[in-house]
Protein backbone atom coordinates (compact mmCIF):
# COMPACT_ATOMS: atom_id res chain seq x y z
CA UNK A 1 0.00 0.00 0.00
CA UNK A 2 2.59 2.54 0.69
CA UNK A 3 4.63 1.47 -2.26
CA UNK A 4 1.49 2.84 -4.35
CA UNK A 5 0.62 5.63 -2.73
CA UNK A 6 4.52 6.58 -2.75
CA UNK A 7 4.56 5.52 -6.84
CA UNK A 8 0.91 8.26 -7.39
CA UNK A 9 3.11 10.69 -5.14
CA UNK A 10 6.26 10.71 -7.32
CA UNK A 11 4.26 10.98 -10.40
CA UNK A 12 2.66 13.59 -9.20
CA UNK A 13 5.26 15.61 -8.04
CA UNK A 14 6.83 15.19 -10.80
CA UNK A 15 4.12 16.95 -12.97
CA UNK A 16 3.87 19.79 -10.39
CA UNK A 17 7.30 20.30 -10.53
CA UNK A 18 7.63 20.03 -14.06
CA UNK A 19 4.80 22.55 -14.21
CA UNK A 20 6.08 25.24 -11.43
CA UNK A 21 9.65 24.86 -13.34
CA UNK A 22 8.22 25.60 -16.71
CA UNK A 23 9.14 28.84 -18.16
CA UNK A 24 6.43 31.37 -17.46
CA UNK A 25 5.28 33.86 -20.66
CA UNK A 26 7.19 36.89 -20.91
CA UNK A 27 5.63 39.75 -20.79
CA UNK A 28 4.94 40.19 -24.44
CA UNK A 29 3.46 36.64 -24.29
CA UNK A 30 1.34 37.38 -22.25
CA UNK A 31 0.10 40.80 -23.73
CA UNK A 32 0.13 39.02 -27.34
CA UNK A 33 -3.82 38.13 -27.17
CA UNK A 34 -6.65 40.46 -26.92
CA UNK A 35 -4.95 43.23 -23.96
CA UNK A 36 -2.77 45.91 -24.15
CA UNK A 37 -0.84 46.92 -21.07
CA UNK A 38 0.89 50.35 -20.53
CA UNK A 39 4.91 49.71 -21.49
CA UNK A 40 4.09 45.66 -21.80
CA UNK A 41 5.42 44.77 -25.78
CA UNK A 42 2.58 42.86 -27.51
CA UNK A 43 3.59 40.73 -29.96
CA UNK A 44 2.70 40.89 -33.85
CA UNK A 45 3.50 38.61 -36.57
CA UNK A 46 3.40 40.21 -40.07
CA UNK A 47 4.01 38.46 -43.24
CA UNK A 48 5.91 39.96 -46.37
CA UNK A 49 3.47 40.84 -49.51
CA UNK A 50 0.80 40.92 -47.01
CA UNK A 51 -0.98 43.68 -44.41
CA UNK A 52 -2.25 43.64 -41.00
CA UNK A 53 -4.70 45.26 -39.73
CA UNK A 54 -4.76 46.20 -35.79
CA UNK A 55 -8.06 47.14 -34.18
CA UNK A 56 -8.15 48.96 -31.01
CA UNK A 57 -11.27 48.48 -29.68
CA UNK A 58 -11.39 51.48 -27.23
CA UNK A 59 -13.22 55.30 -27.38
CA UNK A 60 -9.67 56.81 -26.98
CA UNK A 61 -7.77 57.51 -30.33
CA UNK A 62 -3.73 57.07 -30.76
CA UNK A 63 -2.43 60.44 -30.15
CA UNK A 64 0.81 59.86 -31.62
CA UNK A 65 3.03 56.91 -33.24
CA UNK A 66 6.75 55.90 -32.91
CA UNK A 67 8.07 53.57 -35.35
CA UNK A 68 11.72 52.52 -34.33
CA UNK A 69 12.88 51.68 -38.38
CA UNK A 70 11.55 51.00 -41.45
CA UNK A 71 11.24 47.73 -41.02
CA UNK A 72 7.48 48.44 -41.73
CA UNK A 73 5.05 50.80 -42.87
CA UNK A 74 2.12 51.42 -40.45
CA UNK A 75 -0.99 54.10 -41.46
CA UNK A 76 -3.39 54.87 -38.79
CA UNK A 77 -7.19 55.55 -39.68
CA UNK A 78 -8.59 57.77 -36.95
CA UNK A 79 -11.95 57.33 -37.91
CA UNK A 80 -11.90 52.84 -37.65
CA UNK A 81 -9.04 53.67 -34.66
CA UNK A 82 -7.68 50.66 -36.52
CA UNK A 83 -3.64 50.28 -37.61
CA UNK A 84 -2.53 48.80 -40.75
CA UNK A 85 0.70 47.34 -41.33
CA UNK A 86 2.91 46.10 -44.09
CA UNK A 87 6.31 44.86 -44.04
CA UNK A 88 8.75 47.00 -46.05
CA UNK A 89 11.16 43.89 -46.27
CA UNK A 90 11.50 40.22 -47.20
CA UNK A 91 13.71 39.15 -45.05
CA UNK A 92 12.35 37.23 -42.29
CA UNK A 93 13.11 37.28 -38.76
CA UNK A 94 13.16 41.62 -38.82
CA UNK A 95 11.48 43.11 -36.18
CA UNK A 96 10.49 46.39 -34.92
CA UNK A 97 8.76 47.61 -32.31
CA UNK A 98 5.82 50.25 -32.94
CA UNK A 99 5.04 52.47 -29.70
CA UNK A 100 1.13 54.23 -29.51
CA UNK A 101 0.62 57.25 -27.16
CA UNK A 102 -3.27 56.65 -25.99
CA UNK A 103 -4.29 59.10 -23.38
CA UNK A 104 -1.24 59.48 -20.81
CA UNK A 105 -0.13 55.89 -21.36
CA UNK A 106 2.17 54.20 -24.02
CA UNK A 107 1.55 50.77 -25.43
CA UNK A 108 4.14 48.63 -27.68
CA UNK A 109 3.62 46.79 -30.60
CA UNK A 110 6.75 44.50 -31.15
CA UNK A 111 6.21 43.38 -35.05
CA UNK A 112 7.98 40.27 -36.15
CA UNK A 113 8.22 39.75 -40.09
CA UNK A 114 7.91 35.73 -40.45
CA UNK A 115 7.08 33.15 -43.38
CA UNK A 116 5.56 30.68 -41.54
CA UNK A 117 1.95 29.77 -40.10
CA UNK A 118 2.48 32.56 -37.50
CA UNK A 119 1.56 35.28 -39.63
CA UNK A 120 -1.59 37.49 -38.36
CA UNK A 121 -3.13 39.17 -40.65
CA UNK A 122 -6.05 40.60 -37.97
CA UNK A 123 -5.41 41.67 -34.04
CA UNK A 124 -7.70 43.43 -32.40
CA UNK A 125 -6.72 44.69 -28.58
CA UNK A 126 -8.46 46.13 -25.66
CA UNK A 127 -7.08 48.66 -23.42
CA UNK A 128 -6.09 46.81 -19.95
CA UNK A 129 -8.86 48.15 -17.31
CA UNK A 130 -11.45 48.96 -19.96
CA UNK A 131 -14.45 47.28 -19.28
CA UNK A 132 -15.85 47.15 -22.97
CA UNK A 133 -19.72 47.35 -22.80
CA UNK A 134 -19.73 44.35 -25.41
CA UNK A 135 -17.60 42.41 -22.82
CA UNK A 136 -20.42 43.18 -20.09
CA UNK A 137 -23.63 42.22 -22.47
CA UNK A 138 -21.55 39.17 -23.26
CA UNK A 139 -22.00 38.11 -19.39
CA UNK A 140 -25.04 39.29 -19.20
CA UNK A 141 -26.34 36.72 -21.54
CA UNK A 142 -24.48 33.21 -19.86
CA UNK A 143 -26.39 30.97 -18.14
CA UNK A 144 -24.93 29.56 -14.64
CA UNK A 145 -23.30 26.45 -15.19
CA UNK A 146 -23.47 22.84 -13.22
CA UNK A 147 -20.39 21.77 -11.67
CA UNK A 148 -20.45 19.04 -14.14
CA UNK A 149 -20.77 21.18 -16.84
CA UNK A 150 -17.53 22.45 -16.41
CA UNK A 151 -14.52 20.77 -17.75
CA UNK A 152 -11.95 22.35 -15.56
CA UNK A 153 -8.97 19.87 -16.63
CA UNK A 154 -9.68 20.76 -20.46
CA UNK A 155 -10.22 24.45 -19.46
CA UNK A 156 -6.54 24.73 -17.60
CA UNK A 157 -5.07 22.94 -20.71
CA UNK A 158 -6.16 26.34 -22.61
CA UNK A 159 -4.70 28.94 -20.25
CA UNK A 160 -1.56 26.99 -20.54
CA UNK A 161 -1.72 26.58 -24.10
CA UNK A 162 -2.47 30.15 -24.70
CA UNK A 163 0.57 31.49 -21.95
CA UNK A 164 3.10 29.71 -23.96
CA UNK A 165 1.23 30.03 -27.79
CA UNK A 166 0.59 33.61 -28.99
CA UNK A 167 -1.14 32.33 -32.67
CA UNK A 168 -3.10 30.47 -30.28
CA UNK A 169 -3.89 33.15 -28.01
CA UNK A 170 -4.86 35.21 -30.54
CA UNK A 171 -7.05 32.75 -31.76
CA UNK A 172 -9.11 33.05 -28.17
CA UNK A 173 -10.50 35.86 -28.40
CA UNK A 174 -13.01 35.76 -25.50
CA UNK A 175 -10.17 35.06 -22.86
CA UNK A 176 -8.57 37.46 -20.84
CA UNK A 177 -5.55 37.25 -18.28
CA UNK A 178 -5.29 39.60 -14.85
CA UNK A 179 -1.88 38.92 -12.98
CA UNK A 180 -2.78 39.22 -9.52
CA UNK A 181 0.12 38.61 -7.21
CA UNK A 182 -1.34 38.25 -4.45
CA UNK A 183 1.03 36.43 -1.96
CA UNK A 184 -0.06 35.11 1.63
CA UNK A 185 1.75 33.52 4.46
CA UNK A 186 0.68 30.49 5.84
CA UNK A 187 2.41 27.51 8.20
CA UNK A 188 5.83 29.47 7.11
CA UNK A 189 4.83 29.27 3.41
CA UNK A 190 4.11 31.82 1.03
CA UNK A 191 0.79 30.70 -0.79
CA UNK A 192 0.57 32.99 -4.23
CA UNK A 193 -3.04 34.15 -5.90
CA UNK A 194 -1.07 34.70 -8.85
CA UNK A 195 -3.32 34.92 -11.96
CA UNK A 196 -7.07 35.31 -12.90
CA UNK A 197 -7.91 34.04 -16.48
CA UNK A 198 -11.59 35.11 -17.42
CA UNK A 199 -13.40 33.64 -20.27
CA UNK A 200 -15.96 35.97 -21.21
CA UNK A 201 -18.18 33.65 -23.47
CA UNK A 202 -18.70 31.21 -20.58
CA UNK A 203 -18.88 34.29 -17.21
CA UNK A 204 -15.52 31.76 -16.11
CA UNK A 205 -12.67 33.03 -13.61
CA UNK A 206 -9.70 30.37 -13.37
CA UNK A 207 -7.18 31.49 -10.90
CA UNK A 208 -3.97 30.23 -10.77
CA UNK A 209 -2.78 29.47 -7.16
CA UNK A 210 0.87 28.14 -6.72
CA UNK A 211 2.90 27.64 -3.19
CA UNK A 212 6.02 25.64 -2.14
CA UNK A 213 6.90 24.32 1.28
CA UNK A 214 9.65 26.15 2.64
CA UNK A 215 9.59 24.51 5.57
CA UNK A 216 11.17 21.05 7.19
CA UNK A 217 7.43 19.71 7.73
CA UNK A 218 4.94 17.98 5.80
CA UNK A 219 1.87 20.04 4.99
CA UNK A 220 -1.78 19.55 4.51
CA UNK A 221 -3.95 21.60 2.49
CA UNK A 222 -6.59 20.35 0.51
CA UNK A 223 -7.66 22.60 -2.99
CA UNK A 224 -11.53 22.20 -0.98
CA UNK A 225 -9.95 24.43 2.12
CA UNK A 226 -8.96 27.48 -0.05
CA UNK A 227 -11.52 30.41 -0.71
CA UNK A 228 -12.28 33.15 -2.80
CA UNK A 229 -13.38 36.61 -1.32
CA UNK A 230 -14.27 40.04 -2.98
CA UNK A 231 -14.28 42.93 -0.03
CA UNK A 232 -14.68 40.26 2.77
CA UNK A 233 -17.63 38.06 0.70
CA UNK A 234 -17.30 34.48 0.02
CA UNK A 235 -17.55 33.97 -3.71
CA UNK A 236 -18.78 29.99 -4.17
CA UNK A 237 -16.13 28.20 -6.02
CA UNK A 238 -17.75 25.32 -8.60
CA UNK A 239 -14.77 23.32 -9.36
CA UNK A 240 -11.06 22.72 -8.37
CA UNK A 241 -8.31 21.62 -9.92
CA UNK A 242 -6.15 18.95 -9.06
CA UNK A 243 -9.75 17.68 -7.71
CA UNK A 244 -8.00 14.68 -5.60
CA UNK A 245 -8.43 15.44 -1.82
CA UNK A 246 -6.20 15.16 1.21
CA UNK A 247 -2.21 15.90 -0.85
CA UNK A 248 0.30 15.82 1.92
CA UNK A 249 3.36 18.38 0.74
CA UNK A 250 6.52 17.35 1.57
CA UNK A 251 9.75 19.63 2.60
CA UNK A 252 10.84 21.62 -0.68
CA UNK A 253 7.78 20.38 -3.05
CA UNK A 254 5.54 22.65 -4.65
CA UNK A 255 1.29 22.81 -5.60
CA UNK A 256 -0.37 24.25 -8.32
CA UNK A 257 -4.37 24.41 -8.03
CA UNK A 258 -6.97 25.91 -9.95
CA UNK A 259 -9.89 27.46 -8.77
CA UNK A 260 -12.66 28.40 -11.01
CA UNK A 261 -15.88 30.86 -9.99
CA UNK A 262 -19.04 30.70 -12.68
CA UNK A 263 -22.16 32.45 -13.14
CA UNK A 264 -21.81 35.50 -11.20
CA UNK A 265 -21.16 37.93 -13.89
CA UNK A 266 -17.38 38.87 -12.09
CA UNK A 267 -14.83 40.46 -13.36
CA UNK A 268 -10.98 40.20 -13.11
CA UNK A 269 -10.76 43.83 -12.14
CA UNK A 270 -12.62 43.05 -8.94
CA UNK A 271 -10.27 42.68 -5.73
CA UNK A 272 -9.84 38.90 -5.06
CA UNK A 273 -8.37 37.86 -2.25
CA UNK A 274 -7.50 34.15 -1.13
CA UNK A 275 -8.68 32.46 2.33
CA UNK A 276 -6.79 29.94 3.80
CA UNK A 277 -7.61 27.87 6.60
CA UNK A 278 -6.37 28.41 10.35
CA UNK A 279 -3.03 27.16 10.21
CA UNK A 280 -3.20 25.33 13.66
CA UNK A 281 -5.66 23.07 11.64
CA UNK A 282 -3.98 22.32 8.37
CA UNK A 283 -0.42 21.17 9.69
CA UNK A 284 0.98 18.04 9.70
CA UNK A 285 3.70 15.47 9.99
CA UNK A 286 4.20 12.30 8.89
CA UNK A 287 2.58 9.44 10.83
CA UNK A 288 -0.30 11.60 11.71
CA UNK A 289 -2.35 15.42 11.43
CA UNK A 290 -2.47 17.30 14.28
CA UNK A 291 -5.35 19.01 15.05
């Protein structure tokens, strides 16, 4: 019996270390999809022979434009407060970046010239902290979901596809990331509310949760003992992920869980907070909890 349970363990820790140790998205990654973040590069693949058209789906119009070289040629139409870009050269792997003054903020286009699959030939952005009124009918209209109805596992396999993808994050264009950073101590551990993905089609929050046990005891703490609060109110929580109760964490290991709020018509702008339980509760050693 313990030779199994020790064989699920390994395998398991394996995959959450593998996961913790994975690269995370730089910072253009991560602004590649549908949001644009003040000084956070956004990356844009452009194809020679071929133009690309940028929509910035704000009120506020581009004040001004700096393009670094000619690299490309980019025309702004006030009017569609689109941008449209065309490569200037052949050669592939050139790259500029393209910086837009929009109110007292500026955002930055990096544009890649490629040849390959990763050309875009439409992007269209929202300002980060712009609460589109399309975005807000779009919840309006989403029914509340079962528990069942949710496929958490295949829903997680997006956010990570998308972090590490940018064609494919493009090609989501009802998700939207929020890094939170939110980091708690707990039993001599610092528990992290690091990231709210929000899937506007479906009224879905995913947050990203992630701590490592700094200390020289095993820990207990299920994914059912975390919580969710907005300005002190518990927000129900339909589905976790890893779903498997009662993971003991050993010295030095690490936990990722998922934690995903439906229905509620939320946003990623509110302020989230994580609950944790009492720590006098939730620690123990091997051969036994204490209470």
């Amino acid at each position: 019996m313990r030779s199994r349970f020790n064989l699920r363990r390994s395998r398991f820790l394996l995959a959450v270390m593998l996961g913790a140790l994975w690269p995370r998205p730089s910072p253009a990654a991560s602004a590649s999809g549908s949001e644009l973040r003040p000084g956070e590069p956004a990356e844009i693949y452009v194809a020679p022979g071929r133009a690309t058209t940028v929509q910035l789906q704000t009120q506020q119009k581009v004040a001004a434009i700096s393009l670094a070289s000619p690299v490309v040629t980019c025309q702004y139409d006030k009017a569609l407060n689109q941008l449209e870009i065309t490569p200037a050269t052949r050669a592939e792997g050139a790259e500029t970046n393209l910086n837009l003054r929009i109110g007292a903020n500026v955002y930055i286009l990096l544009v890649k010239v490629v040849s390959d699959v990763r050309a875009q030939f439409l992007r269209s952005f929202v300002l980060a902290g712009e609460s589109s009124a399309d975005e807000e009918a779009e919840l309006a209209q989403v029914r509340p979901l079962a528990p069942a109805d949710i496929d958490l596992v295949g829903v997680v396999k997006t956010i990570e596809r998308a972090e590490s993808d940018p064609v494919y994050r493009a090609a989501q264009p009802a998700l939207r990331f929020e890094p939170l950073d939110r980091v708690y101590q707990w039993n001599g551990c610092l528990v992290t509310l690091a990231e709210a993905a929000q899937f506007l089609d479906r009224d879905l929050l995913v947050f990203r949760v992630q701590w490592a046990n700094r200390t020289d005891q095993a820990l207990y703490l299920d994914p059912s003992q975390y919580g969710l609060t907005i300005g002190g109110r518990r927000i129900p929580i339909i589905a976790r992920y890893p779903p498997v109760p009662g993971a003991v964490i050993f010295p030095g290991q690490w936990e990722l869980v998922y934690l995903a709020v439906q229905g509620y018509r939320l946003s990623r702008h509110n302020d989230w907070s994580l609950a944790l339980p009492p720590e006098a509760e939730a620690v123990a050693r091997l051969g036994g909890f204490s209470p």
